[in-house]
Each structure stands twice: as structure tokens, then as C-alpha cells.
ModelCIF file with pLDDT and N, C-alpha, C, O atoms, coordinates in Angstrom:
data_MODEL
#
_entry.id   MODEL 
#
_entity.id                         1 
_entity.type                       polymer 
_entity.pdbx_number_of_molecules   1 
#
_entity_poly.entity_id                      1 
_entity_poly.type                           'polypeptide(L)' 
_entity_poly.nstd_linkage                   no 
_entity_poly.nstd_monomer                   no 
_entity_poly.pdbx_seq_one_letter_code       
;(UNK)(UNK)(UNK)(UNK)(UNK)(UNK)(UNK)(UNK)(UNK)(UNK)(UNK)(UNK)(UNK)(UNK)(UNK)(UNK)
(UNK)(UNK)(UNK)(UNK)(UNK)(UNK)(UNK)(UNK)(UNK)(UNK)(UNK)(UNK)(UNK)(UNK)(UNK)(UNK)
(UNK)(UNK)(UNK)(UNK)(UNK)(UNK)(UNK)(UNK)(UNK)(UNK)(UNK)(UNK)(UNK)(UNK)(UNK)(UNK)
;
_entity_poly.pdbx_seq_one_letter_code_can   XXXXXXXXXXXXXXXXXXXXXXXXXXXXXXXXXXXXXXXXXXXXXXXX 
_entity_poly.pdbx_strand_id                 A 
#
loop_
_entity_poly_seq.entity_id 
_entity_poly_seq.num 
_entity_poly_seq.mon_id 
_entity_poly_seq.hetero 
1 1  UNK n 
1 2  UNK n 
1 3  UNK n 
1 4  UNK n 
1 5  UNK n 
1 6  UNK n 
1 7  UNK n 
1 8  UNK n 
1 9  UNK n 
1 10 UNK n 
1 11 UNK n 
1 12 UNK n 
1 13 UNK n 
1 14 UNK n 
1 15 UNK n 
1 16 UNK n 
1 17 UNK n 
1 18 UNK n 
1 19 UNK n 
1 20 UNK n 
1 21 UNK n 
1 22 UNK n 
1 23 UNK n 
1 24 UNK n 
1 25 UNK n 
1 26 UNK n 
1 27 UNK n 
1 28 UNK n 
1 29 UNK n 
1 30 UNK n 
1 31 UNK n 
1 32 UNK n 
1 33 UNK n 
1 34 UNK n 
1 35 UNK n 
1 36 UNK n 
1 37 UNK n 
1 38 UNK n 
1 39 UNK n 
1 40 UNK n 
1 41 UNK n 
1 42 UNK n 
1 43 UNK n 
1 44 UNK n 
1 45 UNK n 
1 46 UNK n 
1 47 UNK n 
1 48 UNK n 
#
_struct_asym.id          A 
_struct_asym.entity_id   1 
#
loop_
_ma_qa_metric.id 
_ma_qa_metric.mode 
_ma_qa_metric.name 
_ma_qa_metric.software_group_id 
_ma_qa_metric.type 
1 global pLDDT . pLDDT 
2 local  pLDDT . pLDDT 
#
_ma_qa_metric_global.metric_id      1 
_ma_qa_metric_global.metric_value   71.81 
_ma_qa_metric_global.model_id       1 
_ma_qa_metric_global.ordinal_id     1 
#
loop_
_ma_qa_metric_local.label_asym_id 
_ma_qa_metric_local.label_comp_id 
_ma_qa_metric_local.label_seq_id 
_ma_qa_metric_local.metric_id 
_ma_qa_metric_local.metric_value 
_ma_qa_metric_local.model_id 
_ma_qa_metric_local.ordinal_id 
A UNK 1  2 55.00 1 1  
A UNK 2  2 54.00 1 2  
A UNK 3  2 53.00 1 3  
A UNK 4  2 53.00 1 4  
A UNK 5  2 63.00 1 5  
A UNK 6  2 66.00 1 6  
A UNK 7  2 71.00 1 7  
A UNK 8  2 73.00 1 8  
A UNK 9  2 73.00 1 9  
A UNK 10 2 78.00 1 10 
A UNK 11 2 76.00 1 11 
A UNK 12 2 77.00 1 12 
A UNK 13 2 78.00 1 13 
A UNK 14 2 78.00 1 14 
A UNK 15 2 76.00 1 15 
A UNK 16 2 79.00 1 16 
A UNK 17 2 79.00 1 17 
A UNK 18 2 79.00 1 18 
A UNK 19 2 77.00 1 19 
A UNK 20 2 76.00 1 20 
A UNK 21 2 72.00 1 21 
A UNK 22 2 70.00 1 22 
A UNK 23 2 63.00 1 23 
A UNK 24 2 53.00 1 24 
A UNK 25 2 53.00 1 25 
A UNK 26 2 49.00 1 26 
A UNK 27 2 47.00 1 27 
A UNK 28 2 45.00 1 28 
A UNK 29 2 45.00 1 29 
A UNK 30 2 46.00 1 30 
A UNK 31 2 46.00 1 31 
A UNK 32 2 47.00 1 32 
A UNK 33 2 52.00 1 33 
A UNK 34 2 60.00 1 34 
A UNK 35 2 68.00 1 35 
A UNK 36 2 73.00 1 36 
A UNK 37 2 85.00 1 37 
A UNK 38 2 92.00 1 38 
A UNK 39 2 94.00 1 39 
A UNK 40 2 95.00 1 40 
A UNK 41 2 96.00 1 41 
A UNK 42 2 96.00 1 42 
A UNK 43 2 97.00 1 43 
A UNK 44 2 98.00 1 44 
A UNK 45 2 98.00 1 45 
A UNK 46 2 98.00 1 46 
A UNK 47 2 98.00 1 47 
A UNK 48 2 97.00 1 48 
#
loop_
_atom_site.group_PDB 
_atom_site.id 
_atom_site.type_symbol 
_atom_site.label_atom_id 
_atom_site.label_alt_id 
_atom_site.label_comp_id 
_atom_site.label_asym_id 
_atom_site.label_entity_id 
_atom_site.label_seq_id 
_atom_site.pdbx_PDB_ins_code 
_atom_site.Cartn_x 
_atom_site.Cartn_y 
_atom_site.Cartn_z 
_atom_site.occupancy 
_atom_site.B_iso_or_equiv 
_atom_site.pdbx_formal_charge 
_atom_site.auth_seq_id 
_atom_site.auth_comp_id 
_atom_site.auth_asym_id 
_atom_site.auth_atom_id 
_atom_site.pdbx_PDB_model_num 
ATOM 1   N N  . UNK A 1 1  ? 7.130  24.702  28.530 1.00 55.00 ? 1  UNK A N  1 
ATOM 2   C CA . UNK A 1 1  ? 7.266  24.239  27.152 1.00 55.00 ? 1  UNK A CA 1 
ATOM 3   C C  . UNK A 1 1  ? 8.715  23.904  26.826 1.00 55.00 ? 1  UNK A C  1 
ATOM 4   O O  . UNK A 1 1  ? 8.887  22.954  26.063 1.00 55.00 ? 1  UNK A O  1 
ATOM 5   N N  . UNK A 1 2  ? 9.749  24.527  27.280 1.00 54.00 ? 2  UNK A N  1 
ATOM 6   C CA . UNK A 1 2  ? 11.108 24.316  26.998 1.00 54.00 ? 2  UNK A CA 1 
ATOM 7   C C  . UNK A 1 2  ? 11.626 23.074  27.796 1.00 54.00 ? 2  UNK A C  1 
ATOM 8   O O  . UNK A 1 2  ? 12.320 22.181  27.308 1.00 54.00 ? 2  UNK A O  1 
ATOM 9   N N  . UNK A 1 3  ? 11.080 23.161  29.431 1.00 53.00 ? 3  UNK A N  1 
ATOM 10  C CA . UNK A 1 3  ? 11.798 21.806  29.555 1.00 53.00 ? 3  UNK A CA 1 
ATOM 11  C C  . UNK A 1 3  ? 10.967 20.619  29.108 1.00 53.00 ? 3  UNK A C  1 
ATOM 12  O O  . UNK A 1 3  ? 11.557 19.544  28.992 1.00 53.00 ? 3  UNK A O  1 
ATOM 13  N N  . UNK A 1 4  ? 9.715  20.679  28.853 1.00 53.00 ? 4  UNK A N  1 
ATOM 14  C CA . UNK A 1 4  ? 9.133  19.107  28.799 1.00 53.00 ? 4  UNK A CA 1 
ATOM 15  C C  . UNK A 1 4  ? 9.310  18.970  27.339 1.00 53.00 ? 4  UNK A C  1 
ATOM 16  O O  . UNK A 1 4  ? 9.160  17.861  26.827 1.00 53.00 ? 4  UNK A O  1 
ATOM 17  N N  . UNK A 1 5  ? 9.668  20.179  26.500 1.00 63.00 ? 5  UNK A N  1 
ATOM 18  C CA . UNK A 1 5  ? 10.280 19.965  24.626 1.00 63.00 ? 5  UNK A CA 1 
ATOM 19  C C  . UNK A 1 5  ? 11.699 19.908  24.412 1.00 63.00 ? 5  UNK A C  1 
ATOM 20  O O  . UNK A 1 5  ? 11.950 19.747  23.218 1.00 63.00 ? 5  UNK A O  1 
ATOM 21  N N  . UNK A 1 6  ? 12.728 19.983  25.150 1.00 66.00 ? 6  UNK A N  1 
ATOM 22  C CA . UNK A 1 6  ? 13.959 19.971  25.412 1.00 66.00 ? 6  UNK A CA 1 
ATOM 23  C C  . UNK A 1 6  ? 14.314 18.914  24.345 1.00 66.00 ? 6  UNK A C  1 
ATOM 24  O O  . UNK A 1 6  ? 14.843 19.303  23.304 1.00 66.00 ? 6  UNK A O  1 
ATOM 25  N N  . UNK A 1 7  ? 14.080 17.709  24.518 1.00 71.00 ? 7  UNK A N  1 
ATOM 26  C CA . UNK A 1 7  ? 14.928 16.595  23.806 1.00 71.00 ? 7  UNK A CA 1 
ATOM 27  C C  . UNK A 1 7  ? 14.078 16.607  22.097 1.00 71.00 ? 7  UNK A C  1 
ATOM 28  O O  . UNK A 1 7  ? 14.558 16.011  21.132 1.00 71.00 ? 7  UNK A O  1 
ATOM 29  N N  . UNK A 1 8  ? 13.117 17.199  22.057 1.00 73.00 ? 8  UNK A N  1 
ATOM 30  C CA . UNK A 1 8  ? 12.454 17.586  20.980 1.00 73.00 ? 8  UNK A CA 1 
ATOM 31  C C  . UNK A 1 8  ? 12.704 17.891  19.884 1.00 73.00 ? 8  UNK A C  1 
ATOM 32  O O  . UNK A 1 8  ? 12.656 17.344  18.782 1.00 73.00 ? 8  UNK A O  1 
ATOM 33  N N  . UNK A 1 9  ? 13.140 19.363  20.488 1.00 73.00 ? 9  UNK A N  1 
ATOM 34  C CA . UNK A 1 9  ? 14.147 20.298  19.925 1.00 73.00 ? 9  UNK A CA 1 
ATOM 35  C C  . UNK A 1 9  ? 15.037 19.960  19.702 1.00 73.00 ? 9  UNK A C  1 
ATOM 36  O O  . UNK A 1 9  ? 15.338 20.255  18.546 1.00 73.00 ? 9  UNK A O  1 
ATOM 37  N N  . UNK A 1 10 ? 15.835 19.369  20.257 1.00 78.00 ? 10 UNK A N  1 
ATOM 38  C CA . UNK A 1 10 ? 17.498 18.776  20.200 1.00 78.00 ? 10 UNK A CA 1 
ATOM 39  C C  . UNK A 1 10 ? 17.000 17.968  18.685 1.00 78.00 ? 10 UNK A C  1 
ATOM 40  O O  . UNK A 1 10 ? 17.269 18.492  17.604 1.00 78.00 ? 10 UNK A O  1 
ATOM 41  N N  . UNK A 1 11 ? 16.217 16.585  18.777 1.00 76.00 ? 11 UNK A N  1 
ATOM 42  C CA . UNK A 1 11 ? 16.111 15.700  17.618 1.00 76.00 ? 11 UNK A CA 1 
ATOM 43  C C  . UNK A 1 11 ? 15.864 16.937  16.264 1.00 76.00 ? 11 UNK A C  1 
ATOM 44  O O  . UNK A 1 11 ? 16.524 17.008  15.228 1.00 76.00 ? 11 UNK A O  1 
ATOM 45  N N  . UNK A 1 12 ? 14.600 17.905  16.728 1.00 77.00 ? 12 UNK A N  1 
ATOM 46  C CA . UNK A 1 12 ? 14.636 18.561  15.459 1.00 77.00 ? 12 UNK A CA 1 
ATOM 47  C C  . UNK A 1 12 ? 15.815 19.184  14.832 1.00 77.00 ? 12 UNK A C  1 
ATOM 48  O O  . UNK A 1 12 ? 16.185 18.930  13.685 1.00 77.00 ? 12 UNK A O  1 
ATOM 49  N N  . UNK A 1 13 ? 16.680 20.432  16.042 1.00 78.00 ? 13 UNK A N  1 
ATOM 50  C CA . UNK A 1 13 ? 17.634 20.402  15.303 1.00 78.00 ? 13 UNK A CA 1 
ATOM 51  C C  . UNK A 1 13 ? 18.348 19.356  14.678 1.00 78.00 ? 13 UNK A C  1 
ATOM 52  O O  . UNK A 1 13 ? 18.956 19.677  13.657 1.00 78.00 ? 13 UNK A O  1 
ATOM 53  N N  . UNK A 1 14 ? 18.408 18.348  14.997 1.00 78.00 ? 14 UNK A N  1 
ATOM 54  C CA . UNK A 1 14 ? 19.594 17.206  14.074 1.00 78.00 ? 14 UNK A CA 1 
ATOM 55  C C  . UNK A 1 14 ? 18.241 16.842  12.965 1.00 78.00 ? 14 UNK A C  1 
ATOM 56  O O  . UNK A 1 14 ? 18.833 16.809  11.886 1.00 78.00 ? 14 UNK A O  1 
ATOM 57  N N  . UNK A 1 15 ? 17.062 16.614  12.725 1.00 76.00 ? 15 UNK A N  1 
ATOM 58  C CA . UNK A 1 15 ? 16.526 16.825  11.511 1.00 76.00 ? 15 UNK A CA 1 
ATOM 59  C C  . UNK A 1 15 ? 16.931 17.553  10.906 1.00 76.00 ? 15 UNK A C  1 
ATOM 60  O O  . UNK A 1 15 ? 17.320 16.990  9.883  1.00 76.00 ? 15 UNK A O  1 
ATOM 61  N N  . UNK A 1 16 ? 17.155 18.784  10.855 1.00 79.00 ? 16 UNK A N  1 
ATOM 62  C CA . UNK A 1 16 ? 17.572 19.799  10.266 1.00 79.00 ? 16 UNK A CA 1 
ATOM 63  C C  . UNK A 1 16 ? 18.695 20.086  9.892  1.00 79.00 ? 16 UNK A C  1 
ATOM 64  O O  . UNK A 1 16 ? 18.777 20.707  8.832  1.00 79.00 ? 16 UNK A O  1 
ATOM 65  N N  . UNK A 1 17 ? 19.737 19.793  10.505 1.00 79.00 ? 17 UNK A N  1 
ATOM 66  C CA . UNK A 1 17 ? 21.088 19.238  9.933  1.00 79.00 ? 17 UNK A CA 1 
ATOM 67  C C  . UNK A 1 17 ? 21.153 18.281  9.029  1.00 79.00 ? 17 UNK A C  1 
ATOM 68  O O  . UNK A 1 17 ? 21.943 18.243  8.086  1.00 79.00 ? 17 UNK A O  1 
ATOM 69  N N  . UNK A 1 18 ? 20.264 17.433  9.319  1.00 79.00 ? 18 UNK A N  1 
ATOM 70  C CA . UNK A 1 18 ? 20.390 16.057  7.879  1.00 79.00 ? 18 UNK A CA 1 
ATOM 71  C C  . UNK A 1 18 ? 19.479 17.016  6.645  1.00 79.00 ? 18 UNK A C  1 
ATOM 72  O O  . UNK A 1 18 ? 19.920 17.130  5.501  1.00 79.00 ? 18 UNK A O  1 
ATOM 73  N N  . UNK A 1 19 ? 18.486 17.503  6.981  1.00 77.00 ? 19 UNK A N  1 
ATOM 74  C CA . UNK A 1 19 ? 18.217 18.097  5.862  1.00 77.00 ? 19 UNK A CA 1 
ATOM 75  C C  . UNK A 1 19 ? 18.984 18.756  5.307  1.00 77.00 ? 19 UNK A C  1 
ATOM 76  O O  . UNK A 1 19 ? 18.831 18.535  4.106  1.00 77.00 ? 19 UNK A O  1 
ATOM 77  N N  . UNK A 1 20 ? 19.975 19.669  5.509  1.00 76.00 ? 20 UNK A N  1 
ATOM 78  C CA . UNK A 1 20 ? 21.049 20.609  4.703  1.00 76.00 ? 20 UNK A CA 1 
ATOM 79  C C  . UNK A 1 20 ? 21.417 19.991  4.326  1.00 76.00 ? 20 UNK A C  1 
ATOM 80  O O  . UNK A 1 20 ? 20.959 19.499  3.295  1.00 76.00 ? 20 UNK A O  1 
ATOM 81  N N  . UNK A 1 21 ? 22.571 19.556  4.933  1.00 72.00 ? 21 UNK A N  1 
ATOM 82  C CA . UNK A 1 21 ? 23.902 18.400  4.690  1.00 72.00 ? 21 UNK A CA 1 
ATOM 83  C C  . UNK A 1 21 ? 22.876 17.144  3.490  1.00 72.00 ? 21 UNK A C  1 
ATOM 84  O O  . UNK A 1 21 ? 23.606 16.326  2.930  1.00 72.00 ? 21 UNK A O  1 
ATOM 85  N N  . UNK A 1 22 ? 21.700 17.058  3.234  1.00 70.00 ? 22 UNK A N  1 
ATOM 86  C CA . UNK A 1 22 ? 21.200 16.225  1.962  1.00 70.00 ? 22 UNK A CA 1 
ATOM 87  C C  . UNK A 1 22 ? 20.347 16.494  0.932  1.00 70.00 ? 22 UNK A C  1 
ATOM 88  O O  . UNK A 1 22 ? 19.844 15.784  0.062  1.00 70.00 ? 22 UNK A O  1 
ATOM 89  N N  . UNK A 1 23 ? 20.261 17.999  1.276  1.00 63.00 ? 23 UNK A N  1 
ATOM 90  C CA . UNK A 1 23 ? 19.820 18.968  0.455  1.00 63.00 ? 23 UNK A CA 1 
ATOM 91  C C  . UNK A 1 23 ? 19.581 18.493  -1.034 1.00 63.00 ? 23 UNK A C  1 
ATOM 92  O O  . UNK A 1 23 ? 18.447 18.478  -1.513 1.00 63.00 ? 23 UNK A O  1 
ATOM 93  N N  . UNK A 1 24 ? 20.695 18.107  -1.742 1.00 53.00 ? 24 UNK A N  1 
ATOM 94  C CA . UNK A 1 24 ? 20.764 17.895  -2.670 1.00 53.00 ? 24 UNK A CA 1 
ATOM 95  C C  . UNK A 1 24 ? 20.385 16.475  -3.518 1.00 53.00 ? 24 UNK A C  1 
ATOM 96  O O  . UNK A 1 24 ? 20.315 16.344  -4.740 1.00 53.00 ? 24 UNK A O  1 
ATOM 97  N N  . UNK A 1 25 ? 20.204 15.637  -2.651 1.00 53.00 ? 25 UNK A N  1 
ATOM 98  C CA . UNK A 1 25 ? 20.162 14.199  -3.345 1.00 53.00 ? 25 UNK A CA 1 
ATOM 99  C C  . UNK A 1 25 ? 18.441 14.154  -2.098 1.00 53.00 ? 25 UNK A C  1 
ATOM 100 O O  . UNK A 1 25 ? 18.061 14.843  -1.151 1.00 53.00 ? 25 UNK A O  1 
ATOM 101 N N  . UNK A 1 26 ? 17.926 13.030  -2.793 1.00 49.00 ? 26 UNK A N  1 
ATOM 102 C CA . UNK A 1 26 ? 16.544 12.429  -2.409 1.00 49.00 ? 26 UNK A CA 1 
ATOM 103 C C  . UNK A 1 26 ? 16.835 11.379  -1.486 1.00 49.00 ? 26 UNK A C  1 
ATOM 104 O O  . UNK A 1 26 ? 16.504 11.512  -0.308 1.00 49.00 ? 26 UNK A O  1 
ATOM 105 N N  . UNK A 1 27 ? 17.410 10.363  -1.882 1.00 47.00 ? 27 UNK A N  1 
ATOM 106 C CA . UNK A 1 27 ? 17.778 9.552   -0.286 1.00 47.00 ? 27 UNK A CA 1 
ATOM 107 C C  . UNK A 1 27 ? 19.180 10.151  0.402  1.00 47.00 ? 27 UNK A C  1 
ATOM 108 O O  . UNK A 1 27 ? 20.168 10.768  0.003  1.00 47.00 ? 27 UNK A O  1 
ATOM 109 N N  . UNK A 1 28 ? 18.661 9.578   1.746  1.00 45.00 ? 28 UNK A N  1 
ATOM 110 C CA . UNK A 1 28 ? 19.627 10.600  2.907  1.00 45.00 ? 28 UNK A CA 1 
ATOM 111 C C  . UNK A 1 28 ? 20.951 9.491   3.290  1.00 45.00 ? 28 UNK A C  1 
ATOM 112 O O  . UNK A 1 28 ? 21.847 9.735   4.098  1.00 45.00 ? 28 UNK A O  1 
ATOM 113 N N  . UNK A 1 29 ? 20.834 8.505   2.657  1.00 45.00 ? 29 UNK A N  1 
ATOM 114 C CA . UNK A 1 29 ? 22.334 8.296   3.259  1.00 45.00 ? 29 UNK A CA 1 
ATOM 115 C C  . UNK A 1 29 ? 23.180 7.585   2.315  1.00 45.00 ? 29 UNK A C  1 
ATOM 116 O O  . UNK A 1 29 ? 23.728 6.497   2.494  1.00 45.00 ? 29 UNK A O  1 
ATOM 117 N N  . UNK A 1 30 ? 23.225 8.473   1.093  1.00 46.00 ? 30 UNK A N  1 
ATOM 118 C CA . UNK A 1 30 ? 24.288 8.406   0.026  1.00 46.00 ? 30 UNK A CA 1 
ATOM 119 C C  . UNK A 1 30 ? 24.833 8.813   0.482  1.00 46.00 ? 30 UNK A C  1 
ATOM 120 O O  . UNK A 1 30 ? 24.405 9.584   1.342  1.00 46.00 ? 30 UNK A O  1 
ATOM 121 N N  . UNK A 1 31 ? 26.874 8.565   0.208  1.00 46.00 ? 31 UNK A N  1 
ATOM 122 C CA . UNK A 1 31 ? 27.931 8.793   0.143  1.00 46.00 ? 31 UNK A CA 1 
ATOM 123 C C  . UNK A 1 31 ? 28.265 8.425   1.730  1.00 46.00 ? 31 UNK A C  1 
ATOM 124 O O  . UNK A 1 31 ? 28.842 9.223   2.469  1.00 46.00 ? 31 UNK A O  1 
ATOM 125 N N  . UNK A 1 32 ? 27.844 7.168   2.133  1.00 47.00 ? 32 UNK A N  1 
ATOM 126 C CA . UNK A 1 32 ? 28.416 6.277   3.105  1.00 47.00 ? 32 UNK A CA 1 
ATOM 127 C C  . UNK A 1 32 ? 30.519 6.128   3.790  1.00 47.00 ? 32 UNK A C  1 
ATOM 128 O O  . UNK A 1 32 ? 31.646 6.061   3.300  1.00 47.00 ? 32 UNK A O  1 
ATOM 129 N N  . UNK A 1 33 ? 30.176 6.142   4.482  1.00 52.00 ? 33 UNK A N  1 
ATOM 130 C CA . UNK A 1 33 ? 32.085 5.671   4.833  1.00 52.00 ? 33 UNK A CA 1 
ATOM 131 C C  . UNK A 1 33 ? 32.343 4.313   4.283  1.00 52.00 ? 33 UNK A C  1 
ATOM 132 O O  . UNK A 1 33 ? 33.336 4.110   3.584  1.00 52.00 ? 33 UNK A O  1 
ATOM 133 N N  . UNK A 1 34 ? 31.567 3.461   4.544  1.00 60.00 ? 34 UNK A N  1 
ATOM 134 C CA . UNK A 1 34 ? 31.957 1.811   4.261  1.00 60.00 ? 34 UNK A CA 1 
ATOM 135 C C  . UNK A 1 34 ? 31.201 1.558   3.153  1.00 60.00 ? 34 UNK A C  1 
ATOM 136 O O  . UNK A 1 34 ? 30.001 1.322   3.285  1.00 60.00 ? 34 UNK A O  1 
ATOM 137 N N  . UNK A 1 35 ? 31.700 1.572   2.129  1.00 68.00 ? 35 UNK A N  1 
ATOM 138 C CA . UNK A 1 35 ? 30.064 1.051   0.941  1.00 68.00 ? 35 UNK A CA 1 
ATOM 139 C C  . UNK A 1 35 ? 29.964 -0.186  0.787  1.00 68.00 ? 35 UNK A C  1 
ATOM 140 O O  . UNK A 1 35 ? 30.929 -0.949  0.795  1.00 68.00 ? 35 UNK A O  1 
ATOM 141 N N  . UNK A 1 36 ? 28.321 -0.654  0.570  1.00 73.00 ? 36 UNK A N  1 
ATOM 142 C CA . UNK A 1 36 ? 28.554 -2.650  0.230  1.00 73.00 ? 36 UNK A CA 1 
ATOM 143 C C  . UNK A 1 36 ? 27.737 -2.210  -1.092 1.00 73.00 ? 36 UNK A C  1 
ATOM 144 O O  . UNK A 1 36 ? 27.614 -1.016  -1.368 1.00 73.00 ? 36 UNK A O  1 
ATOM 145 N N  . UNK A 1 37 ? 27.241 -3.126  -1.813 1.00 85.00 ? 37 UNK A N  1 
ATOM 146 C CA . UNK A 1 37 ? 26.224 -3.988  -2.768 1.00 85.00 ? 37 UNK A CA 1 
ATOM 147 C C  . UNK A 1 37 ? 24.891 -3.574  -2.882 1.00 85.00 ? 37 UNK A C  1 
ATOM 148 O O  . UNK A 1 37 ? 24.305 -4.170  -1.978 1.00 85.00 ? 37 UNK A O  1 
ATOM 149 N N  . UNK A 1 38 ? 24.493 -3.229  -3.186 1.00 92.00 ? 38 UNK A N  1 
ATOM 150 C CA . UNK A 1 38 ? 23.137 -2.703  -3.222 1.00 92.00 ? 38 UNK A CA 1 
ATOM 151 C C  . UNK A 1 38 ? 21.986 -3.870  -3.108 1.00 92.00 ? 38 UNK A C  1 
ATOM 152 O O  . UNK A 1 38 ? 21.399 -4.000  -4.182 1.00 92.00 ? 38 UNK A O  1 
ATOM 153 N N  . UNK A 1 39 ? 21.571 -4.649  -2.195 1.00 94.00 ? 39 UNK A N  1 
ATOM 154 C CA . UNK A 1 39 ? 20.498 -6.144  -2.143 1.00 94.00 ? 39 UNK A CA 1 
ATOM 155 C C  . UNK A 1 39 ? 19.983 -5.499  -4.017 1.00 94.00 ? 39 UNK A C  1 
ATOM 156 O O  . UNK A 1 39 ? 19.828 -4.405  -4.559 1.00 94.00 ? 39 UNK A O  1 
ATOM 157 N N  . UNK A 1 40 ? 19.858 -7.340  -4.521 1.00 95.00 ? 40 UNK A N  1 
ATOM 158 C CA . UNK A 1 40 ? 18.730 -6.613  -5.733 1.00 95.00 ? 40 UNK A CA 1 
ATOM 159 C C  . UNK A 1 40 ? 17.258 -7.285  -4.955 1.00 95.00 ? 40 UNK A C  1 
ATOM 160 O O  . UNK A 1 40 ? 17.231 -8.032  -3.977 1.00 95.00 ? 40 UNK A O  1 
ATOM 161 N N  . UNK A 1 41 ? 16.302 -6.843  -5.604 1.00 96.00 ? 41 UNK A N  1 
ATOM 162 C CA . UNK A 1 41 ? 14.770 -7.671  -5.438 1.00 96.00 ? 41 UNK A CA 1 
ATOM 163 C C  . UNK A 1 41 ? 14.833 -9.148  -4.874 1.00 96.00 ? 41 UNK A C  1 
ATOM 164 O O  . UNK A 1 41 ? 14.441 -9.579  -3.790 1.00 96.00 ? 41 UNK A O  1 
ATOM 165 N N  . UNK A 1 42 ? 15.741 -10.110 -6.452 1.00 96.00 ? 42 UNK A N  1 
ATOM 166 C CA . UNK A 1 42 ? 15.705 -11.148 -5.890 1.00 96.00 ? 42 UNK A CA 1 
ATOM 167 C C  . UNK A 1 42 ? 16.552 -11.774 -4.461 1.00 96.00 ? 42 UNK A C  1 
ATOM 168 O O  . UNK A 1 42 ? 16.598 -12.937 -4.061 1.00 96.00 ? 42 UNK A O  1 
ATOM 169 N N  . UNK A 1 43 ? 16.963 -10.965 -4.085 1.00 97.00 ? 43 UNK A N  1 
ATOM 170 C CA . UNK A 1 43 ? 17.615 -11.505 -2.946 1.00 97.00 ? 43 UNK A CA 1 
ATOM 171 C C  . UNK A 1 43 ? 16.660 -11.092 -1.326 1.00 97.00 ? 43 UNK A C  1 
ATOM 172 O O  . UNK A 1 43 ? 17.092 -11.269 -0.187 1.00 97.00 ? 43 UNK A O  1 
ATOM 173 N N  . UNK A 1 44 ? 15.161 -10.458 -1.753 1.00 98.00 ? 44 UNK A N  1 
ATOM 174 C CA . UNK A 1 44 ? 14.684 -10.070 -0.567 1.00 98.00 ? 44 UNK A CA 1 
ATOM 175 C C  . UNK A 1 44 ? 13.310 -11.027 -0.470 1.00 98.00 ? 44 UNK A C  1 
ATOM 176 O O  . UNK A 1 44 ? 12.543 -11.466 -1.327 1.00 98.00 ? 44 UNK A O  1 
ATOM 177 N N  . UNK A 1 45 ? 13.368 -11.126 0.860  1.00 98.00 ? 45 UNK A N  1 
ATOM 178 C CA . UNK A 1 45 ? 12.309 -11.910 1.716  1.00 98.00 ? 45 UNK A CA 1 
ATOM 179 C C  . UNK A 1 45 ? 10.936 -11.405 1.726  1.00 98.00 ? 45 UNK A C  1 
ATOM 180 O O  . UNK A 1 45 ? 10.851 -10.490 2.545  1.00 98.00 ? 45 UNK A O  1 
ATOM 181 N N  . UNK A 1 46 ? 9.967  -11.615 1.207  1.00 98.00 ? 46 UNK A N  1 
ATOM 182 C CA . UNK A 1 46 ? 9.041  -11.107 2.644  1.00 98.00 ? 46 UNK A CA 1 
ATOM 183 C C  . UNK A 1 46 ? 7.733  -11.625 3.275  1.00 98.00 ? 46 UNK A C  1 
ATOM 184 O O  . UNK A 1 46 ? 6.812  -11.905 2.507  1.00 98.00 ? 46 UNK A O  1 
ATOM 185 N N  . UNK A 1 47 ? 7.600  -11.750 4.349  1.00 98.00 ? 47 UNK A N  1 
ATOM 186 C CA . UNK A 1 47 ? 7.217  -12.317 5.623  1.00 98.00 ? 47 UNK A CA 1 
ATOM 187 C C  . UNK A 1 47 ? 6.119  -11.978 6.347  1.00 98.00 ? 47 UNK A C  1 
ATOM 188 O O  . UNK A 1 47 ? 6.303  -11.459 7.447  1.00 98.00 ? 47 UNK A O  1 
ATOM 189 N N  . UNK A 1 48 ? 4.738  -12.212 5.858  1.00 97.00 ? 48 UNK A N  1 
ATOM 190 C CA . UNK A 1 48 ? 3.877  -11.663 6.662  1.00 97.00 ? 48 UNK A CA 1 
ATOM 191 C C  . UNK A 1 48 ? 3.178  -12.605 7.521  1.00 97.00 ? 48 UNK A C  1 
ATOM 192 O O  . UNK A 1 48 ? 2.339  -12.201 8.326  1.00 97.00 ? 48 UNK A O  1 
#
């Protein structure tokens, strides 16, 4: 179980790190290094 869950585990722990570290806010990747523009509606495509 440990070696064929090895890389498993690894991803969960780093789930689990993003969960703390965003504990507090609902989307997970506020407070960016580089910030842009937020797209509005009208500027999106979509393509089925």
C-alpha cells in the first residue's frame, strides 16, 4: 500500500497544505505574485 500510494500521498499532503495556507478565503489563488485584470463576461468565448 505505501509503495504503489507513495506519489498519492505526496499530492495529498500538498492538498493539504493549500488547504491551510487558504483556509480563510473560498478561492485558492488569491493574493497572487504578478496580478492582471480580472477577464469580465464580455470578453469570454464559448465553444462547443
Amino acid at each position: 500500500l505505501l509503495i504503489t500510494n507513495a506519489n498519492a500521498l505526496g499530492w495529498m499532503l500538498s492538498a493539504l497544505s493549500r488547504t491551510i495556507r487558504e483556509r480563510r478565503t473560498r478561492l485558492s489563488q488569491l493574493g497572487p505574485r504578478r496580478l492582471a485584470r480580472i477577464p469580465g463576461r464580455g470578453e469570454v468565448a464559448i465553444l462547443i
